[in-house]
C-alpha atoms as a PDB file:
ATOM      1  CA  UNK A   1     192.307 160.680  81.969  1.00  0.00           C
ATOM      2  CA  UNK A   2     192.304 157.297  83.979  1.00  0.00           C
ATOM      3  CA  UNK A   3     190.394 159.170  86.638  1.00  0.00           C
ATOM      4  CA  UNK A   4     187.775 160.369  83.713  1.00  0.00           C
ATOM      5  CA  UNK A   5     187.375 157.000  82.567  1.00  0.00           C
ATOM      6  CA  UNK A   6     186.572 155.732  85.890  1.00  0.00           C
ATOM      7  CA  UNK A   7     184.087 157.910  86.870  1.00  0.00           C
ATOM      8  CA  UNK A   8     182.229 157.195  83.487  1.00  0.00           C
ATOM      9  CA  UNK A   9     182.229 153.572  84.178  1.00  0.00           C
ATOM     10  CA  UNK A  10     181.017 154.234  87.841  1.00  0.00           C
ATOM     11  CA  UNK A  11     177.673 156.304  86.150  1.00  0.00           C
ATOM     12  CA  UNK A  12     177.635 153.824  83.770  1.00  0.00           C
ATOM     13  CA  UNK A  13     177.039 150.992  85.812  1.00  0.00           C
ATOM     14  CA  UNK A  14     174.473 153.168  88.264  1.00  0.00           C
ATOM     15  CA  UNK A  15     172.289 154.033  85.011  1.00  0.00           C
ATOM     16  CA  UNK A  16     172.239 150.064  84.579  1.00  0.00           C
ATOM     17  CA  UNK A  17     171.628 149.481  88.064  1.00  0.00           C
ATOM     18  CA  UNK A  18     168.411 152.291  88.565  1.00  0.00           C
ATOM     19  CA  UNK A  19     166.959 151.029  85.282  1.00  0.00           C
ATOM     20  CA  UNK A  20     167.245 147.406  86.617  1.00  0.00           C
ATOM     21  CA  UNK A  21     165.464 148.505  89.894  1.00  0.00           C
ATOM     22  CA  UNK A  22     162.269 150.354  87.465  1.00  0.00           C
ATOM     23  CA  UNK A  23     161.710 147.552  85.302  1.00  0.00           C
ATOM     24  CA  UNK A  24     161.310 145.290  88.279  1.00  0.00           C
ATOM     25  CA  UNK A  25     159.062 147.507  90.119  1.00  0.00           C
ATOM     26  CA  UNK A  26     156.991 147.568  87.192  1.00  0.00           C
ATOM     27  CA  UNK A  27     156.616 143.835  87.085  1.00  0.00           C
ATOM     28  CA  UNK A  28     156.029 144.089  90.402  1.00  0.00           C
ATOM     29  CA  UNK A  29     153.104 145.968  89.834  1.00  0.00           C
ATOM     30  CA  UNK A  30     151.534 144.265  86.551  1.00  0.00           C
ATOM     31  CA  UNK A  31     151.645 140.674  88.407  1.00  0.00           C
ATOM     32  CA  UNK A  32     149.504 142.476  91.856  1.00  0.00           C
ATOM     33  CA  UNK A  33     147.045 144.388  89.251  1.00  0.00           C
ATOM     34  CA  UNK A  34     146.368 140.295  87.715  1.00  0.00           C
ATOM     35  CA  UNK A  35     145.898 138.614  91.151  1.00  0.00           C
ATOM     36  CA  UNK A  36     144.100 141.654  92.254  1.00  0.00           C
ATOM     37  CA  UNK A  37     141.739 141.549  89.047  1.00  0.00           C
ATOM     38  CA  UNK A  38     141.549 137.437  89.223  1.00  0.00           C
ATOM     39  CA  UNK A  39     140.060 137.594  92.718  1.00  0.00           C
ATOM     40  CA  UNK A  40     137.170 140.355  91.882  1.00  0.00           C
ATOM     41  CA  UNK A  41     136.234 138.204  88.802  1.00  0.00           C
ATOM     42  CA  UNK A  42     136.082 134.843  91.573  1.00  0.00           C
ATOM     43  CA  UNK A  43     134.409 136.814  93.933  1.00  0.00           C
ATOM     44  CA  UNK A  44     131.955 137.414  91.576  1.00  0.00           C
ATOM     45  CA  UNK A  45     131.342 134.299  89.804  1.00  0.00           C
ATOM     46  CA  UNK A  46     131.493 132.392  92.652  1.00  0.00           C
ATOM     47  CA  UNK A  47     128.896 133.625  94.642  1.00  0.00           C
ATOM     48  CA  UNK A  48     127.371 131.116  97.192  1.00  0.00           C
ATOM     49  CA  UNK A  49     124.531 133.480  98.761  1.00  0.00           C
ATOM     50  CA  UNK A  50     121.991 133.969  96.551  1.00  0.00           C
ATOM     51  CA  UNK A  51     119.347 136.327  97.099  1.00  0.00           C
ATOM     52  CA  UNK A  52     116.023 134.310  99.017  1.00  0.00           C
ATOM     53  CA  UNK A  53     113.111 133.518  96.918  1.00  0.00           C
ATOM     54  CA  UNK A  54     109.728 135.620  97.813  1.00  0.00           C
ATOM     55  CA  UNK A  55     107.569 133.742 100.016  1.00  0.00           C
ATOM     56  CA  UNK A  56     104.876 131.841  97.544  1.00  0.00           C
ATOM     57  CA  UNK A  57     101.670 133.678  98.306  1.00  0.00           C
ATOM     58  CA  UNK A  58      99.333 130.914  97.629  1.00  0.00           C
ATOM     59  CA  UNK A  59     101.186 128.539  99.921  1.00  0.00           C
ATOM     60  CA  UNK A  60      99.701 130.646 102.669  1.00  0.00           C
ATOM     61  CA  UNK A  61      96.366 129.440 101.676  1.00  0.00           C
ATOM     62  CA  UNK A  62      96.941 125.844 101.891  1.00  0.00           C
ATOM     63  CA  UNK A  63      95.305 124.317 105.687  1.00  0.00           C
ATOM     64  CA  UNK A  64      96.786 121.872 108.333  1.00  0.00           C
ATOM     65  CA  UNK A  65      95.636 118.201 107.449  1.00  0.00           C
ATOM     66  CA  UNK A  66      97.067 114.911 108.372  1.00  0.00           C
ATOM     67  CA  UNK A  67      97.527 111.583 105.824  1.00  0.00           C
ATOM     68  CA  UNK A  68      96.805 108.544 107.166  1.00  0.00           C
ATOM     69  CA  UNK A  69      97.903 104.886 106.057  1.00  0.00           C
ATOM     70  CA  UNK A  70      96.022 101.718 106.317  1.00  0.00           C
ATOM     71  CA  UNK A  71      96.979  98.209 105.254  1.00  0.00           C
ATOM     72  CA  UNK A  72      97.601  95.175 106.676  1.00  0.00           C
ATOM     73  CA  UNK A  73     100.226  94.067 108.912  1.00  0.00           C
ATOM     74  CA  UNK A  74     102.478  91.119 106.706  1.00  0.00           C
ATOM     75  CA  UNK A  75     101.115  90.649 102.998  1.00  0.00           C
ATOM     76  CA  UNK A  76     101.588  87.503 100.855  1.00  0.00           C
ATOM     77  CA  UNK A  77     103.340  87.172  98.036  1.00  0.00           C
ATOM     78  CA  UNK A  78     100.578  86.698  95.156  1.00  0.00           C
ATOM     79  CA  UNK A  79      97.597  87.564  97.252  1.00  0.00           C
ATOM     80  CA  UNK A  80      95.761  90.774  96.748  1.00  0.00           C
ATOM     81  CA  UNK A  81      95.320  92.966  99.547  1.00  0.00           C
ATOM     82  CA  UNK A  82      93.667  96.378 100.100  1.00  0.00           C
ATOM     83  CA  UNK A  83      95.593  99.587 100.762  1.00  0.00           C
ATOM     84  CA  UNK A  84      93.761 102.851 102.062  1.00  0.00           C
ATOM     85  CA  UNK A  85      95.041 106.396 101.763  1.00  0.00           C
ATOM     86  CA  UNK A  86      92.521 108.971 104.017  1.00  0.00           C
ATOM     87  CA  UNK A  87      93.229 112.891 104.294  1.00  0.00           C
ATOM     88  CA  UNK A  88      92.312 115.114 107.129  1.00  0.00           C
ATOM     89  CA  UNK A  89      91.885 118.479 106.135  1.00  0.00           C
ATOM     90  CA  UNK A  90      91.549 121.326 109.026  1.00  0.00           C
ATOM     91  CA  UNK A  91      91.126 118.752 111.560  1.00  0.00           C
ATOM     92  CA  UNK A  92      93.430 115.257 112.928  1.00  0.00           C
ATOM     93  CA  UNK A  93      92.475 112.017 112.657  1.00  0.00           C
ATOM     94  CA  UNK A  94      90.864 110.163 115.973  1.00  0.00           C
ATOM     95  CA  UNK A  95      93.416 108.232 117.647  1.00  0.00           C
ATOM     96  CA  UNK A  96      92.178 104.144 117.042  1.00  0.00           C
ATOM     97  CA  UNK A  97      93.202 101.087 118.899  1.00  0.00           C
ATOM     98  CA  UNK A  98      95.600  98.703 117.482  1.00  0.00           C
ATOM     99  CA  UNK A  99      93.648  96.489 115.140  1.00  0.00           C
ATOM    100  CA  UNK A 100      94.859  92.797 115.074  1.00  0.00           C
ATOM    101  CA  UNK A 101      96.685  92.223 111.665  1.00  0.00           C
ATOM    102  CA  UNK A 102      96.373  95.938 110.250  1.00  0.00           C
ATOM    103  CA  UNK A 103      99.018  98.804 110.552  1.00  0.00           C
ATOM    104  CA  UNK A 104      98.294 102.330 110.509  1.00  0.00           C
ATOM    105  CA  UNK A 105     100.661 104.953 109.918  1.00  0.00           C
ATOM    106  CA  UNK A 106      99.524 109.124 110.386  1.00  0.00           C
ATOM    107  CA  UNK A 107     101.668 111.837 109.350  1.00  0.00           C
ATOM    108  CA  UNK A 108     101.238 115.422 108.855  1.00  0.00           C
ATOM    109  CA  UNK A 109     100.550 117.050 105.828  1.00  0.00           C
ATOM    110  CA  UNK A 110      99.151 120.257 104.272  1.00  0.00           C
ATOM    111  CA  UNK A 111      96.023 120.638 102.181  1.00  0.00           C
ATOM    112  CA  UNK A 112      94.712 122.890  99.388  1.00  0.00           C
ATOM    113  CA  UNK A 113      91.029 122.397  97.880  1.00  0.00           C
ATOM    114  CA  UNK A 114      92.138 119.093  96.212  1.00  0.00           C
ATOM    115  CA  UNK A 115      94.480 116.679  96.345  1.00  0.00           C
ATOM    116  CA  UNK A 116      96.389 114.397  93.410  1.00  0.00           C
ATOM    117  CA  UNK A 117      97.518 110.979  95.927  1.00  0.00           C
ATOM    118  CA  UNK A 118      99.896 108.303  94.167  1.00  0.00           C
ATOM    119  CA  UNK A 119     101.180 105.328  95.789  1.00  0.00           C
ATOM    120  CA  UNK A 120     104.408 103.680  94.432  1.00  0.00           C
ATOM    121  CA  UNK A 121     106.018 100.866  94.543  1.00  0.00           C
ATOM    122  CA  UNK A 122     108.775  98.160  92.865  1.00  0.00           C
ATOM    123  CA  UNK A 123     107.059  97.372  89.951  1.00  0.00           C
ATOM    124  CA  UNK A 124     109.436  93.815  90.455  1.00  0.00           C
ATOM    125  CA  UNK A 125     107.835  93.536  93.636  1.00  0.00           C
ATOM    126  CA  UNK A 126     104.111  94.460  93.829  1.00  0.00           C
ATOM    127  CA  UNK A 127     101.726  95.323  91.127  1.00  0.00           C
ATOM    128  CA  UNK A 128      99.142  97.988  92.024  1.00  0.00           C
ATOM    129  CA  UNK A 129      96.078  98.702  90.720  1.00  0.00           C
ATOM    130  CA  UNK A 130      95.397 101.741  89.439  1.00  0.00           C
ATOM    131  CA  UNK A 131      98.553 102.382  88.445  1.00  0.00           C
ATOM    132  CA  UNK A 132      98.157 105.990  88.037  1.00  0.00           C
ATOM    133  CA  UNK A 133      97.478 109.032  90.311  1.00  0.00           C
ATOM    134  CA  UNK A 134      94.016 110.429  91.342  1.00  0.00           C
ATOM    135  CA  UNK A 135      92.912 113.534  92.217  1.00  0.00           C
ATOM    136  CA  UNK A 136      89.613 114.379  94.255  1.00  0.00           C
ATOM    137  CA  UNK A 137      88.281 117.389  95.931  1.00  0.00           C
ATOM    138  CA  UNK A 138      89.465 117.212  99.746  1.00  0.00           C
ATOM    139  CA  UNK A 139      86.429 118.832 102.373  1.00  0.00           C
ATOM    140  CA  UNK A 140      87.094 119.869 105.898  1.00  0.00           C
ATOM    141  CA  UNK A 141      86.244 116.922 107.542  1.00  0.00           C
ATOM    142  CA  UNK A 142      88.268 113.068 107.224  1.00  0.00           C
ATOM    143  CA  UNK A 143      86.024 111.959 104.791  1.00  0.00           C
ATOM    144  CA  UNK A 144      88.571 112.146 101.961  1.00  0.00           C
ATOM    145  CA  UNK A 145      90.075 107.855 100.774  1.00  0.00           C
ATOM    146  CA  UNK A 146      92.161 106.609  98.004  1.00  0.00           C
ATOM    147  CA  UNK A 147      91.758 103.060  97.753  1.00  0.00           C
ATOM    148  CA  UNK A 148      93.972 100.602  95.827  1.00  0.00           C
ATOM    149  CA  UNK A 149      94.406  96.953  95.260  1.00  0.00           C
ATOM    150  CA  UNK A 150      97.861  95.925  95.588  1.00  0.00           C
ATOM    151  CA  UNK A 151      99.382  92.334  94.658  1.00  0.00           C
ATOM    152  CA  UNK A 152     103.139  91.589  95.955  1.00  0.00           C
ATOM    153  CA  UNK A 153     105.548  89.136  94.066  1.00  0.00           C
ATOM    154  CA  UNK A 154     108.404  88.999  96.366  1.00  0.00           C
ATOM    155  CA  UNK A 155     108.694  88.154  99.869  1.00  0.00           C
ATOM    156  CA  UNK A 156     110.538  89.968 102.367  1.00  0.00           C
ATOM    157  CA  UNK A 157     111.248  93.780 103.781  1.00  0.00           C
ATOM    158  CA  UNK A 158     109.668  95.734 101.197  1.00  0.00           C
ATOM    159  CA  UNK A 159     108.511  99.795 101.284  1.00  0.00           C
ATOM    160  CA  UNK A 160     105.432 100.915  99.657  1.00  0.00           C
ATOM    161  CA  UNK A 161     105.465 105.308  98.822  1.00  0.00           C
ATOM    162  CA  UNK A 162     102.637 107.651  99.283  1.00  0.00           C
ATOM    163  CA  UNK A 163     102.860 110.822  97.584  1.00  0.00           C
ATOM    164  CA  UNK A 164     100.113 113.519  98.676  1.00  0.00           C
ATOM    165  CA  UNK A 165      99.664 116.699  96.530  1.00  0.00           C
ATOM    166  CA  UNK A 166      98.297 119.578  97.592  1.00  0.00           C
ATOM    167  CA  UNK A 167      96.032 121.653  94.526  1.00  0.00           C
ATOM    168  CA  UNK A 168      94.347 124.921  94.996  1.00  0.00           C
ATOM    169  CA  UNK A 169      91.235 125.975  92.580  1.00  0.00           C
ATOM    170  CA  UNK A 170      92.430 129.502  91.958  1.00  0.00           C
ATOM    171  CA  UNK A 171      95.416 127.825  90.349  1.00  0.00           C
ATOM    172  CA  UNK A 172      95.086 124.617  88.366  1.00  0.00           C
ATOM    173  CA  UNK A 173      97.277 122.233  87.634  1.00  0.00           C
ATOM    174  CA  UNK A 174     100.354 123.979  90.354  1.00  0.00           C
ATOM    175  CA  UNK A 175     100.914 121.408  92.726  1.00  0.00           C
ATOM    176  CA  UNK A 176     101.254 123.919  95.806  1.00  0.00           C
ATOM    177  CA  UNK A 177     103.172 121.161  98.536  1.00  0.00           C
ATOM    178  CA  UNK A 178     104.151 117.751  97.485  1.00  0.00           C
ATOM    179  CA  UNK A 179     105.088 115.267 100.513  1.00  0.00           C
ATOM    180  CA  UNK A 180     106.005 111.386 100.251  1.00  0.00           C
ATOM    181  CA  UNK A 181     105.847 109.216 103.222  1.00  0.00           C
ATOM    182  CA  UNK A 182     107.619 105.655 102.843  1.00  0.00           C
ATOM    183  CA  UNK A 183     105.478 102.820 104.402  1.00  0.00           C
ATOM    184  CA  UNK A 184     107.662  99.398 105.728  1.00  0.00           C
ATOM    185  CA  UNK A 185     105.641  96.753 104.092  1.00  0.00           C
ATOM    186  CA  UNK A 186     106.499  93.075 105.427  1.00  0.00           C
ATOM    187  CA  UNK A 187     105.447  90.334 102.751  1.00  0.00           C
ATOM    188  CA  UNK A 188     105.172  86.311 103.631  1.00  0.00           C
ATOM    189  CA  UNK A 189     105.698  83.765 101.208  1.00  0.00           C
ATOM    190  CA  UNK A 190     102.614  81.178 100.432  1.00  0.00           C
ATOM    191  CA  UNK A 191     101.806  78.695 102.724  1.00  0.00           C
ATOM    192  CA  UNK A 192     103.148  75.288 101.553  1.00  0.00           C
ATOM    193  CA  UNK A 193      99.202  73.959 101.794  1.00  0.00           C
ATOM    194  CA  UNK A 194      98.556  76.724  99.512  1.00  0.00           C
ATOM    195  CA  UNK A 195     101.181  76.226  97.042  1.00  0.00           C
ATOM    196  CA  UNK A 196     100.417  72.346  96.516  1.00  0.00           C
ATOM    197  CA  UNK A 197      96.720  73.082  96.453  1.00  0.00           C
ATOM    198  CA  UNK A 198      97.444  75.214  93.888  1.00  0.00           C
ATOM    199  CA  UNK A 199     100.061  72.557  92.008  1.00  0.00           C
ATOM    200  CA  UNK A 200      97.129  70.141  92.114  1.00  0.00           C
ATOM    201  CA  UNK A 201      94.442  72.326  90.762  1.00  0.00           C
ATOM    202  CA  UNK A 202      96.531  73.206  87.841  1.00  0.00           C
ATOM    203  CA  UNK A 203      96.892  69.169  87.472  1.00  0.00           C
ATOM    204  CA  UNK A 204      93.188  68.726  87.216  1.00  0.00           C
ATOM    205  CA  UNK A 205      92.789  71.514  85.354  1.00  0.00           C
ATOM    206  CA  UNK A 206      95.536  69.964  82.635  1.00  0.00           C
ATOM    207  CA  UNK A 207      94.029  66.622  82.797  1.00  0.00           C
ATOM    208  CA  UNK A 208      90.615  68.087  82.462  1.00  0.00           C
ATOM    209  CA  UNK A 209      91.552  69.932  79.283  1.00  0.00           C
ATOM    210  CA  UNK A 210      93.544  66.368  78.325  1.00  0.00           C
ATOM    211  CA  UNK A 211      90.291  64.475  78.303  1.00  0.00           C
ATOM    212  CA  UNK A 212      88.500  67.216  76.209  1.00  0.00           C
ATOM    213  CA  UNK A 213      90.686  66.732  74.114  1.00  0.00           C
ATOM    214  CA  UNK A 214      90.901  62.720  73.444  1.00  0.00           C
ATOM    215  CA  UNK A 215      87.022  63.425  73.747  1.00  0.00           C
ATOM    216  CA  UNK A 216      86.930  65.805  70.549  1.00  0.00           C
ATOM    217  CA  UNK A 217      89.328  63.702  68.758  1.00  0.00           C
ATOM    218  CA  UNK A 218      87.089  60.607  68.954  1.00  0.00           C
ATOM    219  CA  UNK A 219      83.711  62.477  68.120  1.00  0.00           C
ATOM    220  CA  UNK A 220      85.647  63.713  64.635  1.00  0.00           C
ATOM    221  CA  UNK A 221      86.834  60.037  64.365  1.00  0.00           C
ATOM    222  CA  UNK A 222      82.867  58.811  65.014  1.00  0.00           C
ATOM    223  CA  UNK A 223      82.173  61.510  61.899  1.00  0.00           C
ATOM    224  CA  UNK A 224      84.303  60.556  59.673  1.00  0.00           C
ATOM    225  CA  UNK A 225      83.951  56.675  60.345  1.00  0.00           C
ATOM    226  CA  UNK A 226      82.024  55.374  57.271  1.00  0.00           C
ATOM    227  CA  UNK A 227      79.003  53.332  58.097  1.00  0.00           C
ATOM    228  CA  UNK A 228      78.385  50.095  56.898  1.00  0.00           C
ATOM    229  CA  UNK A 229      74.725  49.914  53.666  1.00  0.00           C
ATOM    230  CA  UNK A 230      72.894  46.690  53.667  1.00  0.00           C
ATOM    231  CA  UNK A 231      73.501  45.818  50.096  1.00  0.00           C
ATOM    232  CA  UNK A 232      77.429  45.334  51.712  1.00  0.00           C
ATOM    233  CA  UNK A 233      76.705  42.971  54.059  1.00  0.00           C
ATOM    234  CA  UNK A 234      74.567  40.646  51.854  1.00  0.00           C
ATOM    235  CA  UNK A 235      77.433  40.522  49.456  1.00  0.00           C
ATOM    236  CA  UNK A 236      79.661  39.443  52.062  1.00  0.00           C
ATOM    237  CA  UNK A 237      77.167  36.449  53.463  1.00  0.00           C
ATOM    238  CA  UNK A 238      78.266  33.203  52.249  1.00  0.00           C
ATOM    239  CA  UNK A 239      76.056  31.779  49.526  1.00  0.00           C
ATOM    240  CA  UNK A 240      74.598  28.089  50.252  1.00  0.00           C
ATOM    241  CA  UNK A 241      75.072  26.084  47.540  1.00  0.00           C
ATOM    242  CA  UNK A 242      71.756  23.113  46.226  1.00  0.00           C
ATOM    243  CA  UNK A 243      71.082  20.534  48.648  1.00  0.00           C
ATOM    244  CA  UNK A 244      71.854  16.719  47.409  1.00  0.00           C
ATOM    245  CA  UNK A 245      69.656  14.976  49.557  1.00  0.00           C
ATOM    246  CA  UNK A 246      67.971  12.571  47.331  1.00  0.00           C
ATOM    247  CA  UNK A 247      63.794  12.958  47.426  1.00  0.00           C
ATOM    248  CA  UNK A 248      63.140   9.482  46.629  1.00  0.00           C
END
């Protein structure tokens, strides 16, 4: 009977143990189907090569060219000065000596029929004029110029921006190659000779306006002044009275 007993126990206690063993295979199993399943979904999500973009067929009909920069040298601040944009289309520019006081800048660009040209700028630091963009038809030769006027306000290192746009007919309004180019601008302050010929100009223009002014005010005084009849000043003359002087 003891013997019985045992051996009952002993099954017992395997049962436990193999069920033990199936359960934990089967967790086993349900956690490597998650990871398995959360790196598919990553792998898809997460993609980092992306399929290339077609080639743009019209960019294929845009031309060589070459933008070229002209300005001076060192601006100052509150004087006016012109700036120059040219485009070369199908051809370069011709190389040109250094010109005393102007700087030149050439890049390389590329060109469509037309071309929209902007230049930018702090609008703390220069004021240009036009402000906004133009667009003109660009021919095969160098021919093509922006022009604007351009009036700095603060001295120092400053950077003017010159944004070229390439347009093609077939397709208005598509900008087909946009480029900026950044220009180092150098701007001087005003000459001390300049600044107290200006102080002294405003003077005389102050005291100019000052003496107008004193000048009206005594011409409405001279109007308004009430002039003097006849009948007024015989009244006031003193009145001589009979003379004693005996005739006899």
């Amino acid at each position: 009977m003891v013997c019985l007993c045992s051996a009952f126990l002993t099954l017992a206690a395997a049962c436990e143990k193999a069920s033990r063993s199936v359960s934990n295979n089967a967790d086993t199993t349900s956690v490597a189907a998650d990871t398995s399943r959360a790196m598919d979904g990553h792998r898809l999500t997460g993609d980092h090569h992306p399929r290339a973009r077609p080639p743009d067929v019209a960019e294929g009909e845009l031309s060589r060219g070459q933008v070229r920069y002209e300005g001076p040298d060192t601006m100052v601040v509150e004087s006016p000065a012109t700036i120059i944009v040219r485009l070369a289309r199908g051809t370069t520019f011709v190389p040109t000596p250094p010109v005393p006081g102007r700087t030149v800048v050439t890049a390389e660009t590329k060109m469509g029929d037309s071309a929209r040209v902007c230049l930018h700028g702090d609008p703390a630091a220069f004021t240009i004029v036009p402000t906004n963009c133009s667009t003109q038809s660009v021919t095969s030769n160098a021919a093509n110029k922006w022009s604007w006027n351009v009036t700095p306000h603060q001295s120092g290192i400053r950077s003017l921006q010159v944004q070229v746009m390439a347009l093609l007919a077939r397709m208005p309004g598509k900008v087909e190659f946009d480029s900026t180019y950044s220009v180092v601008v150098l701007v001087a302050p005003r000459p001390l000779l300049t600044r107290v010929g200006d102080f002294l100009k405003s003077w005389q223009g102050i005291l100019a306006s000052l003496a107008a002014i004193v000048a009206s005010i005594a011409a409405i005084l001279k109007l308004f002044r009430k002039p003097k009849r006849p009948s007024d000043e015989n009244q006031s003359a003193p009145v001589s009275g009979p003379s004693n002087t005996d005739s006899g």
